[in-house]
Protein backbone atom coordinates (compact mmCIF):
# COMPACT_ATOMS: atom_id res chain seq x y z
CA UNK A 1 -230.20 -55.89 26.50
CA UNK A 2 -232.30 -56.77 23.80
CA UNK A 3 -231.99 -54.50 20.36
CA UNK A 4 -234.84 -54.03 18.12
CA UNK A 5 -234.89 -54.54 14.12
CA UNK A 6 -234.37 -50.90 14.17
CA UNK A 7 -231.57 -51.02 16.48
CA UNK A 8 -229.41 -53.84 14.77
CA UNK A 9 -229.95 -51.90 11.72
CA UNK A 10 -228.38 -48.69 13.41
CA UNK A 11 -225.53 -50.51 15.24
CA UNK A 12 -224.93 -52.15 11.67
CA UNK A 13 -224.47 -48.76 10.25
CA UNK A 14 -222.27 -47.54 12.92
CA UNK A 15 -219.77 -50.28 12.38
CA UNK A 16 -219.82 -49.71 8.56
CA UNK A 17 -219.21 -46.22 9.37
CA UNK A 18 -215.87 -47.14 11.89
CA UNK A 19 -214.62 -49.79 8.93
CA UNK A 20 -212.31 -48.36 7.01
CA UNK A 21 -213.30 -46.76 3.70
CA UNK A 22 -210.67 -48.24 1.55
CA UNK A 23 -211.54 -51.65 2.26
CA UNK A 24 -214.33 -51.37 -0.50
CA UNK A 25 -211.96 -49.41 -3.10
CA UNK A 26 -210.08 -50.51 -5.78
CA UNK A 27 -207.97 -47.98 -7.76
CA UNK A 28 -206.15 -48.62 -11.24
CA UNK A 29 -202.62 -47.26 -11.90
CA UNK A 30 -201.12 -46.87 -15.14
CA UNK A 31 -197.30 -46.63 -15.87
CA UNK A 32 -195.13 -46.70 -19.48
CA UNK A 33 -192.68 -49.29 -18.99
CA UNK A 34 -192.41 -53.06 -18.54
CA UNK A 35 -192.87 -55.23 -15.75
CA UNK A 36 -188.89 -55.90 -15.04
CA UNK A 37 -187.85 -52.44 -15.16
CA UNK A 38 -187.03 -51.42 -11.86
CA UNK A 39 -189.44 -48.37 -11.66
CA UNK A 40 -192.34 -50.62 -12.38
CA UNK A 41 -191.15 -53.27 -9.64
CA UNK A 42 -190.58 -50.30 -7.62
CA UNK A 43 -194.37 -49.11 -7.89
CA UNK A 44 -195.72 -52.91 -7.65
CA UNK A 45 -194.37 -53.07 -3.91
CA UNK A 46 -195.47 -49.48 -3.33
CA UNK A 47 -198.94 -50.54 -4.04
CA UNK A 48 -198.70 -53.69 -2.18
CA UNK A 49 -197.53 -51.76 1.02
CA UNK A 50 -200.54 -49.47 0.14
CA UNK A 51 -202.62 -52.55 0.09
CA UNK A 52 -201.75 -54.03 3.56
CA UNK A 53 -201.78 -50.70 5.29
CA UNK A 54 -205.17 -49.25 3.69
CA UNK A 55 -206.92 -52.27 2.05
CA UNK A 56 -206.95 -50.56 -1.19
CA UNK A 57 -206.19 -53.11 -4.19
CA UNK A 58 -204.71 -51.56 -6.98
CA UNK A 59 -204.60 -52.85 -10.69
CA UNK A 60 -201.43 -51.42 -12.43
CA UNK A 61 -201.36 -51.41 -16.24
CA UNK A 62 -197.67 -51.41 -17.47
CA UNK A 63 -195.83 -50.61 -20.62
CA UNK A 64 -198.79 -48.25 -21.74
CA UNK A 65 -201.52 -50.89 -21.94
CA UNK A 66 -204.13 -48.88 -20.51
CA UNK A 67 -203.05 -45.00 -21.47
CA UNK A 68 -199.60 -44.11 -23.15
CA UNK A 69 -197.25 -42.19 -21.09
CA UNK A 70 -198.36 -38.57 -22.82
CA UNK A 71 -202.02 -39.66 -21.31
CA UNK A 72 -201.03 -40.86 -17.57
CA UNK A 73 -201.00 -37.21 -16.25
CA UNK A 74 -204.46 -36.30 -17.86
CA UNK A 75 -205.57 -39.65 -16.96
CA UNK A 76 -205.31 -39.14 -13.07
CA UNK A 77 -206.46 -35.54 -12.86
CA UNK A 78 -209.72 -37.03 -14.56
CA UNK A 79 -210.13 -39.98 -12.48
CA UNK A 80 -209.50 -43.10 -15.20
CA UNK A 81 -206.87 -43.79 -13.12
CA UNK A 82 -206.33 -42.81 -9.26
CA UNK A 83 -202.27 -43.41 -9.71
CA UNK A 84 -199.88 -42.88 -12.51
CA UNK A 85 -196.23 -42.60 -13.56
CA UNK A 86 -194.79 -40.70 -15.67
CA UNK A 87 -191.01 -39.41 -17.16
CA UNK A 88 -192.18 -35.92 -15.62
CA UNK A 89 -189.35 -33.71 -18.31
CA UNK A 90 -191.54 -35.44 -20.58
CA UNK A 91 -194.20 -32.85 -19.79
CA UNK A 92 -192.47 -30.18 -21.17
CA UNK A 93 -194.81 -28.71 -23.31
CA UNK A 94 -196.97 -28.34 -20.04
CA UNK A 95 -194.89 -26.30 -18.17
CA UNK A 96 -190.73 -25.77 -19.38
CA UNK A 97 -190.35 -26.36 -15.28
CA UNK A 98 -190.81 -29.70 -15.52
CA UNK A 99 -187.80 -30.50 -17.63
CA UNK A 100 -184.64 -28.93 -14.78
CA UNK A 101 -183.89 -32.35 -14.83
CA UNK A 102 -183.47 -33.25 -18.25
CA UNK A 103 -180.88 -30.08 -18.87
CA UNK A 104 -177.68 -32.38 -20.09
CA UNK A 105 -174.54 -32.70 -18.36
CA UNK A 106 -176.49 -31.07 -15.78
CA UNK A 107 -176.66 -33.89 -13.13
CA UNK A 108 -175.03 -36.46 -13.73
CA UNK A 109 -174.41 -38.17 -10.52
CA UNK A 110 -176.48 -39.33 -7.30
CA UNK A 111 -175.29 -36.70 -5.51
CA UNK A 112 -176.33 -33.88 -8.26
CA UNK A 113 -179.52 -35.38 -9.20
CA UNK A 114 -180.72 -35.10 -5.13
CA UNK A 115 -179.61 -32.03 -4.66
CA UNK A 116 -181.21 -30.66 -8.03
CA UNK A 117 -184.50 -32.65 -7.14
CA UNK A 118 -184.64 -31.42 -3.94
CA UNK A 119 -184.42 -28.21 -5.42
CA UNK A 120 -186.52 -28.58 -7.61
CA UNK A 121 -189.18 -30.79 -5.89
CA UNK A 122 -191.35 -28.03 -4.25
CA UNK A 123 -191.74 -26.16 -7.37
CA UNK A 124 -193.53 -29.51 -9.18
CA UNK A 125 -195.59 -30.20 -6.09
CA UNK A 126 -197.59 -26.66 -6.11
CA UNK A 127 -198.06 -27.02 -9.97
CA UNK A 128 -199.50 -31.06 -9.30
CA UNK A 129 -201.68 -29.23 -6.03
CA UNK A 130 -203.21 -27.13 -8.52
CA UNK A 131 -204.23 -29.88 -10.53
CA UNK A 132 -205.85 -31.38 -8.10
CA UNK A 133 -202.81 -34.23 -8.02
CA UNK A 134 -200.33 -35.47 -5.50
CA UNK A 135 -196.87 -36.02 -5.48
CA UNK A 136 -196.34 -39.64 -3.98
CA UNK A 137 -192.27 -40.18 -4.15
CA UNK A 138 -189.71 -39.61 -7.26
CA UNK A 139 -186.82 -41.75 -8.69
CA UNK A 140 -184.09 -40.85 -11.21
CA UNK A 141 -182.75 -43.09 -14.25
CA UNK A 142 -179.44 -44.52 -14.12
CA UNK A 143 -177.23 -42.06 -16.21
CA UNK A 144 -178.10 -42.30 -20.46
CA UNK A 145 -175.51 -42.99 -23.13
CA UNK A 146 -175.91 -43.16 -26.76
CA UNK A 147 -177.06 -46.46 -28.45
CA UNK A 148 -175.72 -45.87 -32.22
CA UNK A 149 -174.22 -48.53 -34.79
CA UNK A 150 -170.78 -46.93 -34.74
CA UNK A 151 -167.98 -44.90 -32.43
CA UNK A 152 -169.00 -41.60 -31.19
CA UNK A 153 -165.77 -40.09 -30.62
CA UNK A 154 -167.21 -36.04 -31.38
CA UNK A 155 -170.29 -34.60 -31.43
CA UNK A 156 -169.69 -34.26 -34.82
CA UNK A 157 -170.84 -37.68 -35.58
CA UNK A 158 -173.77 -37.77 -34.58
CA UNK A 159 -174.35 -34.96 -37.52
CA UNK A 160 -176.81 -36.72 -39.81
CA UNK A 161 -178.38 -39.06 -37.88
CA UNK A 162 -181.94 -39.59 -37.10
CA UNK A 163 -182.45 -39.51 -32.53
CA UNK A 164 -185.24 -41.10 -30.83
CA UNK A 165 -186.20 -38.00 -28.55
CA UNK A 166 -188.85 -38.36 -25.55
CA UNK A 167 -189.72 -34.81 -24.56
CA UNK A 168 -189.00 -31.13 -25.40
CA UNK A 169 -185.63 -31.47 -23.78
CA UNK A 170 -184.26 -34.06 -25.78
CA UNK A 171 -185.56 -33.06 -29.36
CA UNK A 172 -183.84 -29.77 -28.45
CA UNK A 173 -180.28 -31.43 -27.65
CA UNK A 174 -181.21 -33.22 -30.82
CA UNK A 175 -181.62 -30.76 -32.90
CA UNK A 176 -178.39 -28.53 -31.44
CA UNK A 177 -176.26 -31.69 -32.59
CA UNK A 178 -177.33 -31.59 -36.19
CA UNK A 179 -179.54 -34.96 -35.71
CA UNK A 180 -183.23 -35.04 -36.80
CA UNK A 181 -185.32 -35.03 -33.48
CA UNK A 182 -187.59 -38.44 -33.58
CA UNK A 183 -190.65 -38.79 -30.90
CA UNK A 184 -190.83 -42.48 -29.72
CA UNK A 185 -192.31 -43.78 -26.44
CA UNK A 186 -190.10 -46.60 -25.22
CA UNK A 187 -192.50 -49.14 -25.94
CA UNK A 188 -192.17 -48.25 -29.87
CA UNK A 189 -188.06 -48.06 -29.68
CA UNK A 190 -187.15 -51.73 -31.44
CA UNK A 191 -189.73 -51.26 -34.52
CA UNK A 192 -188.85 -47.98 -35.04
CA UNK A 193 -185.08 -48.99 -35.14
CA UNK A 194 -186.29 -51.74 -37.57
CA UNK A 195 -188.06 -49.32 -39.56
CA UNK A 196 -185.52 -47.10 -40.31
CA UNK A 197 -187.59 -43.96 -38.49
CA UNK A 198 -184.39 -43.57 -36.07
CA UNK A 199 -180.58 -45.05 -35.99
CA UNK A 200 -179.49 -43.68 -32.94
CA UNK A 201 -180.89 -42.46 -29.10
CA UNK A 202 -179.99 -41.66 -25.97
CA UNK A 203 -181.05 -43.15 -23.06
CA UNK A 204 -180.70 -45.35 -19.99
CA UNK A 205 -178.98 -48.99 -19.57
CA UNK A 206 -182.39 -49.83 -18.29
CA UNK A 207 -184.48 -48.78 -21.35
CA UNK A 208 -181.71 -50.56 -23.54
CA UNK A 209 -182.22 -53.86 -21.50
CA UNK A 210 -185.83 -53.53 -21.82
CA UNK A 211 -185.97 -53.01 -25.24
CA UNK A 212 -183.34 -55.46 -26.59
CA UNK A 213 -180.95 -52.90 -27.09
CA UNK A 214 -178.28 -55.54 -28.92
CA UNK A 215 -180.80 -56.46 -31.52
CA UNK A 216 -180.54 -53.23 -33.44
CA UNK A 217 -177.46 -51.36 -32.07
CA UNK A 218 -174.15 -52.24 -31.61
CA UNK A 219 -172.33 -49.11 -29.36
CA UNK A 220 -173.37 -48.06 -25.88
CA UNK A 221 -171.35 -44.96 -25.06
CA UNK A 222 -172.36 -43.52 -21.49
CA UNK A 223 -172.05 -39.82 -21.33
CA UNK A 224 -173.73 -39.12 -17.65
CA UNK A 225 -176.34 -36.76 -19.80
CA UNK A 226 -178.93 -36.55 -16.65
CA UNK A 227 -180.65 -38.04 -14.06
CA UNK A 228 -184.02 -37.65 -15.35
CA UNK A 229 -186.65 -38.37 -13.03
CA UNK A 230 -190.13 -40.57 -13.05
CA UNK A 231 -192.67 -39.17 -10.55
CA UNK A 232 -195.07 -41.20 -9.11
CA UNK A 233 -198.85 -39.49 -8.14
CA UNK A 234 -202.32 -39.83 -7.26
CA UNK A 235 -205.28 -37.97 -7.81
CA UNK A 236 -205.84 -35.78 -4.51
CA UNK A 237 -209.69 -36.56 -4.33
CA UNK A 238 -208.61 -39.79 -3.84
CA UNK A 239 -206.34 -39.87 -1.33
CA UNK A 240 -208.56 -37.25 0.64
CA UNK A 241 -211.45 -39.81 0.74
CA UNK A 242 -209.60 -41.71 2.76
CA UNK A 243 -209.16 -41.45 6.31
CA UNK A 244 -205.97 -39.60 7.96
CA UNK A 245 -204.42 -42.91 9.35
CA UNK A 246 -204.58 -44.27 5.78
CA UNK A 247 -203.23 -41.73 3.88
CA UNK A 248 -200.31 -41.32 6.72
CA UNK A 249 -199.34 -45.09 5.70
CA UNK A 250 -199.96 -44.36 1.96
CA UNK A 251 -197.39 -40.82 2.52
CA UNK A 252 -194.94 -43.16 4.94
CA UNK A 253 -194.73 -46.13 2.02
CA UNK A 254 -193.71 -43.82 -0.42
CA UNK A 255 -191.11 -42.34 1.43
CA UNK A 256 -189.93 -45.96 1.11
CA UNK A 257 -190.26 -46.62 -2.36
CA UNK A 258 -188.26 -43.14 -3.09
CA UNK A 259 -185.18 -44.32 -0.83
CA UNK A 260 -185.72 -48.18 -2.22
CA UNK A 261 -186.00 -46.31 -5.69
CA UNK A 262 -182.94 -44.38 -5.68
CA UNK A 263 -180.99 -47.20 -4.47
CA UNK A 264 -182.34 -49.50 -6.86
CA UNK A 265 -181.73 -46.42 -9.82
CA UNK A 266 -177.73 -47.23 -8.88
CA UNK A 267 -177.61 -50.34 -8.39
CA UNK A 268 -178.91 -50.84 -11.97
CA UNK A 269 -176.35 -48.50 -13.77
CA UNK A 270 -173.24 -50.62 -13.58
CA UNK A 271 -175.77 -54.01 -13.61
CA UNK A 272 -177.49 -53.07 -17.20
CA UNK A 273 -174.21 -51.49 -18.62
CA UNK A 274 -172.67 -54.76 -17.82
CA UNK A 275 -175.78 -56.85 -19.41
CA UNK A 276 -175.70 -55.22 -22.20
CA UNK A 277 -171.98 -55.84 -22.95
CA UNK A 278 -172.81 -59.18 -21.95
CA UNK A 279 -175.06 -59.39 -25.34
CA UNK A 280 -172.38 -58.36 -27.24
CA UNK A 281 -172.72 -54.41 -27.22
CA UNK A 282 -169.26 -52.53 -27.13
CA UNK A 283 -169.37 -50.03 -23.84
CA UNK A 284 -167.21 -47.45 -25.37
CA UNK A 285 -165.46 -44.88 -22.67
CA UNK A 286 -166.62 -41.03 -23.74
CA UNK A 287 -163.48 -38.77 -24.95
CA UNK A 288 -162.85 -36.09 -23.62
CA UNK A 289 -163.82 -34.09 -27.25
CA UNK A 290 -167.08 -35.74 -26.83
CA UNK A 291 -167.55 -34.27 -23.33
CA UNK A 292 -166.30 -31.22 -24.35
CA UNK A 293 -168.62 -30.87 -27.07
CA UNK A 294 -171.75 -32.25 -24.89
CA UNK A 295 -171.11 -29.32 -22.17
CA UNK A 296 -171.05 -26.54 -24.88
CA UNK A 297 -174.58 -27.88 -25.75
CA UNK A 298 -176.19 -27.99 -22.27
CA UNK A 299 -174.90 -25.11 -20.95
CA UNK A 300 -176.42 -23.53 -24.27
CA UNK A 301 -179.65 -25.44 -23.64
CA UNK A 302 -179.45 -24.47 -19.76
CA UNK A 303 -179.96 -20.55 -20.57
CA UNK A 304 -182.30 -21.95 -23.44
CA UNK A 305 -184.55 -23.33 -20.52
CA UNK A 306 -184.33 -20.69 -17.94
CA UNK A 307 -185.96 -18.52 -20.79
CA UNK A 308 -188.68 -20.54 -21.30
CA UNK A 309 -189.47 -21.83 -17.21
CA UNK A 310 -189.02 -18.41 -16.55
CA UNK A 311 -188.31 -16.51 -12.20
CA UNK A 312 -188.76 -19.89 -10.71
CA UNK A 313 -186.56 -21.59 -13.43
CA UNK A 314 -183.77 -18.95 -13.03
CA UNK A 315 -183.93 -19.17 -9.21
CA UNK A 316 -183.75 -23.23 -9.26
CA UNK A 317 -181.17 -23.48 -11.33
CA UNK A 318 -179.31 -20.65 -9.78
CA UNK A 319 -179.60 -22.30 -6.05
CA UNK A 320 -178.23 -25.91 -7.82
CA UNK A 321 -175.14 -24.18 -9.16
CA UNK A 322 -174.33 -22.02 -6.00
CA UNK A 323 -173.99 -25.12 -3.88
């Protein structure tokens, strides 16, 4: 059969129409930490897996080259960026909810922090929905400890002192231990230690590592603290435009990058404490008066928090400790 000029053109069209839409996108994603922390590897294979199920390329900016970590969230919902990370109880000021998981002494283990995301995990995705955002996959931090030039045998010590804090959560358990509640993205952590503006935080092994914990501290006491959590998400237009296939494979390789994440989040706790010993950091073992002191303060901040987050606070947290 012989096709006309008009006819080409039409069966043309019709095969642009069957190819998939994604092979002529390219999204950007923006996270807040370096390339070798494990969340940011983490992402990287997500969005290759993206890549060779959907054909969508993806240009990640890391360690808050393109927007800071306060501006990822924002970002998305107004299409600069189609994917983002962020330390969700870092959102705090958005919504309280978004901090269950950075109530210390909370959840402290594996175990806790999935049963307290699970928990929790429904809540955050009808608050994203509403913003027109999608919830992709979610992966704690290895337990935090205190980085600090000297012993921390009470709470008492750290009376005085000037804490890095990174959301409302933290400049809170700040405050309640007499310290003077600091706001540094992790990027900023070494030249503000250098500067004077803090002398002590509490964090992750990882965000030690990353930031060269051993040039400006000597002490890494881990205290458990929390699991908090880094969720990964898209805007929902996005995602949408695609076709159902593609966003099945998009849904299906986050599923693996949340079970790769979570294993990857404990295999890096004893790793990092152990590099950062290696550097010459002391790895002090809490006391018990420490702990002690620590679990006055969240449970105080706990029933802080439930105030503020308000029925669906209470009813999370209420489910977690019932069992």
């Amino acid at each position: 059969m012989i096709l006309t000029r008009r006819g080409l053109m039409a069966a043309g069209t019709a095969c642009a129409a069957i190819a998939p839409a994604a092979a002529q996108s390219r999204w950007q994603a923006a996270c807040a930490y370096p390339d070798n922390n494990f969340h940011t590897r983490n992402l990287k294979t997500f969005l290759e897996e993206v890549a060779q199920a959907t054909g969508v390329q993806t240009q990640i900016h890391t360690n808050g080259s393109l927007l800071p970590m306060p501006q990822i969230k924002r970002g998305v919902q107004t299409g600069q960026v189609q994917v983002g990370e962020i330390l969700i109880s870092a959102y705090g000021n958005e919504d309280p909810f978004f901090e269950i998981d950075g109530i210390p002494q909370l959840a402290t283990t594996s175990g806790q922090a999935r049963k307290l995301r699970d928990l929790a995990r429904p809540y955050v995705e009808a608050r994203f929905a509403r913003q027109g955002l999608t919830v992709l996959y979610e992966v704690p931090w290895p337990p935090s400890g205190f980085y600090t030039n000297a012993p921390v045998p009470t709470v008492e010590a750290l009376r005085g002192t000037r804490m890095r804090t990174f959301s409302v959560m933290t400049n809170r358990f700040a405050t309640l231990l007499g310290a003077a509640p600091t706001l540094v993205q992790a990027a900023e952590i070494a030249q503000a230690f250098a500067a004077g503006i803090i002398n002590v935080m509490v964090t992750s092994a990882q965000t030690g590592v990353d930031t060269q914990a051993w040039d400006y501290a000597r002490v890494f006491t881990p205290i458990g603290l929390s699991r908090t959590i880094n969720t990964v998400f898209m805007q929902r237009r996005a995602l949408e435009a695609l076709p159902p296939v593609q966003q099945q494979a998009i849904r299906a390789a986050a599923a693996r990058a949340e079970a790769r994440g979570w294993a990857m989040s404990d295999e890096a706790a004893a790793a990092l404490q152990a590099q950062l010993a290696s550097r010459g950091m002391t790895v002090a073992e809490p006391s018990p008066e420490l702990l002690a002191g620590l679990a006055t303060v969240g449970n105080a901040i706990a029933e802080e928090w439930v105030g503020r987050a308000g029925p669906d606070g209470r009813k999370a947290l209420d489910a977690y400790r019932a069992g």
